[in-house]
N, C-alpha and C. Protein backbone atom coordinates (compact mmCIF):
# COMPACT_ATOMS: atom_id res chain seq x y z
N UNK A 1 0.84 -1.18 0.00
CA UNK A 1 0.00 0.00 0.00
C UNK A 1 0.89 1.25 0.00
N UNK A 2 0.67 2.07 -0.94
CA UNK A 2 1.09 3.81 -0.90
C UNK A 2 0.87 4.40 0.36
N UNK A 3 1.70 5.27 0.74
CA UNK A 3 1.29 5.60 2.26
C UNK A 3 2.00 7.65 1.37
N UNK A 4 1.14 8.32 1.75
CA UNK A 4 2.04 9.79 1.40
C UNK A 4 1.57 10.55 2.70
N UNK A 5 2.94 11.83 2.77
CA UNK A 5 2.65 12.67 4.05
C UNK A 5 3.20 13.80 3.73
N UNK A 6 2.82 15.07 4.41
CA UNK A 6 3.39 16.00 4.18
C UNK A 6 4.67 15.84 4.68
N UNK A 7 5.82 16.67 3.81
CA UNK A 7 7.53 17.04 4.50
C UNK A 7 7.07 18.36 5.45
N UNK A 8 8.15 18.29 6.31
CA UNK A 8 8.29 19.89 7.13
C UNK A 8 9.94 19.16 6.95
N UNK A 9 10.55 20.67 6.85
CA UNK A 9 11.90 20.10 7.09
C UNK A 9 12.66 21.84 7.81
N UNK A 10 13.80 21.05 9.18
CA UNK A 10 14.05 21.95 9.01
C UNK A 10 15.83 22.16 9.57
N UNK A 11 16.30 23.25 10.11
CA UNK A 11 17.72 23.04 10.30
C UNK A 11 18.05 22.59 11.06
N UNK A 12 19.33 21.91 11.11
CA UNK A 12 19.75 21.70 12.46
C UNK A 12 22.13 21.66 12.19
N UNK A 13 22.25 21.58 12.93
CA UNK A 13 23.63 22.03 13.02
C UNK A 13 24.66 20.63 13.93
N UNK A 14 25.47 20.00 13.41
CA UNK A 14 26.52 19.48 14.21
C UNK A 14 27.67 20.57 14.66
N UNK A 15 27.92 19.62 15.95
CA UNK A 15 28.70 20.12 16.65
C UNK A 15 30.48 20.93 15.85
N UNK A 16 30.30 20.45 14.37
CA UNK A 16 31.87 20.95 13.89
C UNK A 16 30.92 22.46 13.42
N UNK A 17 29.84 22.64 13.64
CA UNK A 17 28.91 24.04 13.05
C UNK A 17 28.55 23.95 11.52
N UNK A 18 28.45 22.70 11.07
CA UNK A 18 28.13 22.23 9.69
C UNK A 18 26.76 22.32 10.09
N UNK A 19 26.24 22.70 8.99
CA UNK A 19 24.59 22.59 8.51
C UNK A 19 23.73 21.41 8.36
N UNK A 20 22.69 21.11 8.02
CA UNK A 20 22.40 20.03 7.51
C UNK A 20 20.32 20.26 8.11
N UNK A 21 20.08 19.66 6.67
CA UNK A 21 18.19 19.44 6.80
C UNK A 21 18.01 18.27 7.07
N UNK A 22 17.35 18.92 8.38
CA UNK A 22 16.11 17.17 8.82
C UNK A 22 14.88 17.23 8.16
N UNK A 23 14.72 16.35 7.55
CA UNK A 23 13.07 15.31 7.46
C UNK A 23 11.83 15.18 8.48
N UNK A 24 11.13 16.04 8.83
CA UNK A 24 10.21 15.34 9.56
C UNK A 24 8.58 15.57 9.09
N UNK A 25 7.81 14.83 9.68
CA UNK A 25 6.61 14.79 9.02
C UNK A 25 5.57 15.46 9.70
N UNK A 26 5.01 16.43 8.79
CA UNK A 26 3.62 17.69 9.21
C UNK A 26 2.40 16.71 9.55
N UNK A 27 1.84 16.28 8.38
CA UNK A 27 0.61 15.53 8.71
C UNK A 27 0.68 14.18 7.48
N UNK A 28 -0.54 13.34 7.28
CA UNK A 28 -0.43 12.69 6.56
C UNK A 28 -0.96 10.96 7.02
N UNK A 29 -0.16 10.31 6.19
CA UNK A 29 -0.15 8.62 6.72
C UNK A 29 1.30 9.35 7.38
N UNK A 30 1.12 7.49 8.22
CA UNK A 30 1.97 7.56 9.24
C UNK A 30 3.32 6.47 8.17
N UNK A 31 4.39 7.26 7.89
CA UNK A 31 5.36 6.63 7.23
C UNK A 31 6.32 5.99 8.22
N UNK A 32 6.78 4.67 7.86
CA UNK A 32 8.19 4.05 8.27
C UNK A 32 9.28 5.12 8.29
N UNK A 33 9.46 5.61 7.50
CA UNK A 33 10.43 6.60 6.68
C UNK A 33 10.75 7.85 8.23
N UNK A 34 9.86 8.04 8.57
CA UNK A 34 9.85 9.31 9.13
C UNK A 34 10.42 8.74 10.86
N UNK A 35 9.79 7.36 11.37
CA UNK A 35 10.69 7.10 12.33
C UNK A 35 12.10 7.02 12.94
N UNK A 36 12.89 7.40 11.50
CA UNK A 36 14.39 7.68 12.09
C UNK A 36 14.20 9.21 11.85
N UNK A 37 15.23 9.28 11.91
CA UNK A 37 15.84 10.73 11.35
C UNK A 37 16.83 10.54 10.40
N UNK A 38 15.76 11.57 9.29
CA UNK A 38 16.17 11.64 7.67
C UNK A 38 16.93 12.91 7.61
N UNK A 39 18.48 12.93 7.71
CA UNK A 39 19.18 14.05 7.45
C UNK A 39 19.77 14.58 6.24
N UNK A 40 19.83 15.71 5.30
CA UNK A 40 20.55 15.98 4.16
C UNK A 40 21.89 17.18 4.39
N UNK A 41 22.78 16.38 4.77
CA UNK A 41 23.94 17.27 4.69
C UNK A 41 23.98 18.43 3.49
N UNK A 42 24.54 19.67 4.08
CA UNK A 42 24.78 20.73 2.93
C UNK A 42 26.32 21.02 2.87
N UNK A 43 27.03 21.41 1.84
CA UNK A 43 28.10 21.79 1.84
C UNK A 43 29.14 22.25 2.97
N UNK A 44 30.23 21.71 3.21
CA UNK A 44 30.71 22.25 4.76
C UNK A 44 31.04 23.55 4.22
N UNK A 45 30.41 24.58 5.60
CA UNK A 45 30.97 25.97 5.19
C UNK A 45 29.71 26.89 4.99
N UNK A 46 28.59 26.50 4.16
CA UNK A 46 27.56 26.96 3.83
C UNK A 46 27.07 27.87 4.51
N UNK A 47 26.73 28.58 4.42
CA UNK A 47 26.41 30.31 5.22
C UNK A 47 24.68 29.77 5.99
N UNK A 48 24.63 30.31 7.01
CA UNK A 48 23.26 29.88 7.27
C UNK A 48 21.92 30.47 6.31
N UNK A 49 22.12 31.89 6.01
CA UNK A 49 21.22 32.65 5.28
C UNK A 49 20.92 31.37 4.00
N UNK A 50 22.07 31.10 3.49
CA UNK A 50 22.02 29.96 1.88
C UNK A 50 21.29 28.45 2.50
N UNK A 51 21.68 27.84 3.95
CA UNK A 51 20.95 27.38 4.11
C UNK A 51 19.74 26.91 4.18
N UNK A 52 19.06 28.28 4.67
CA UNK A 52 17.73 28.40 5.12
C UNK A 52 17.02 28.41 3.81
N UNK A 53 17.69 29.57 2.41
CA UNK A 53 17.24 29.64 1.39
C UNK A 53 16.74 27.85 0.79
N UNK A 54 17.92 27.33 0.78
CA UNK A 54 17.34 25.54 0.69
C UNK A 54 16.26 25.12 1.22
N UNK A 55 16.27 25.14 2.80
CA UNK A 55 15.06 24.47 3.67
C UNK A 55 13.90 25.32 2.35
N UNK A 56 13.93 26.15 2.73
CA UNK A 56 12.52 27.12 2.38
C UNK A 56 12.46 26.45 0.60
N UNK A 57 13.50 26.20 -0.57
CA UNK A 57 13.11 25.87 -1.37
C UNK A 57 11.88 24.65 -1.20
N UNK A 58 12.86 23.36 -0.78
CA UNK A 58 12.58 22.08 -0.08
C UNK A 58 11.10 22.07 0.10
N UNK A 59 10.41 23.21 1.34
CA UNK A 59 9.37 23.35 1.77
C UNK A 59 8.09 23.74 0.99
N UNK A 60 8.66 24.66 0.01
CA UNK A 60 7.93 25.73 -1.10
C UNK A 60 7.35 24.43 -2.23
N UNK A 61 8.47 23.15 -2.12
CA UNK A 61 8.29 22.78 -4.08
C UNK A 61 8.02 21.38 -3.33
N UNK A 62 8.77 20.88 -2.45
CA UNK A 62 8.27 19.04 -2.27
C UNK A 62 7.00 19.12 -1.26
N UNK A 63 5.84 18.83 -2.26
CA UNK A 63 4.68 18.87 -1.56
C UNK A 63 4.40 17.59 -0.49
N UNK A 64 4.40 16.41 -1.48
CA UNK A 64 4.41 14.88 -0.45
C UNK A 64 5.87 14.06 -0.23
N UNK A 65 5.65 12.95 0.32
CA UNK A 65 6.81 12.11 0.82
C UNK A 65 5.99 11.04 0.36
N UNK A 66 6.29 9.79 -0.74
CA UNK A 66 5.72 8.86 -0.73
C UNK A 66 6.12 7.67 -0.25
N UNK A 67 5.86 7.20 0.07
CA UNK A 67 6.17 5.39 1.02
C UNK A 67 5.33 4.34 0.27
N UNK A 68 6.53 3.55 -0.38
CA UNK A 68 5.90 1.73 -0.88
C UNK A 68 6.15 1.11 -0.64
């Protein structure tokens, strides 16, 4: 069975002050997917402002998350 959910995604930072987007889920079915933590590293170095510009793309254009 198809399972889809909304993305929310948003920043979060390791301890070397590298960037990086988490995965987590707004509403929807309840996905496998979303029980870990889904991280997308960004470039080391990346300015936070360019960061955020990402999250906010991310948020603006990937409407669902699908699960099969």
């Amino acid at each position: 069975m198809t399972k889809r959910a909304r993305p929310h995604f948003r920043l979060s930072e390791y301890p070397s002050g590298d960037l990086f987007i988490v995965l987590e889920q707004f509403d929807g079915d309840k996905l496998e997917l979303t029980k870990r933590l889904i991280g997308f590293d960004l470039p080391s170095g990346m300015k936070p402002d360019k960061a955020e510009a990402v999250r906010k793309f991310l948020s603006d254009n990937l409407v669902f998350v699908t699960e099969t």
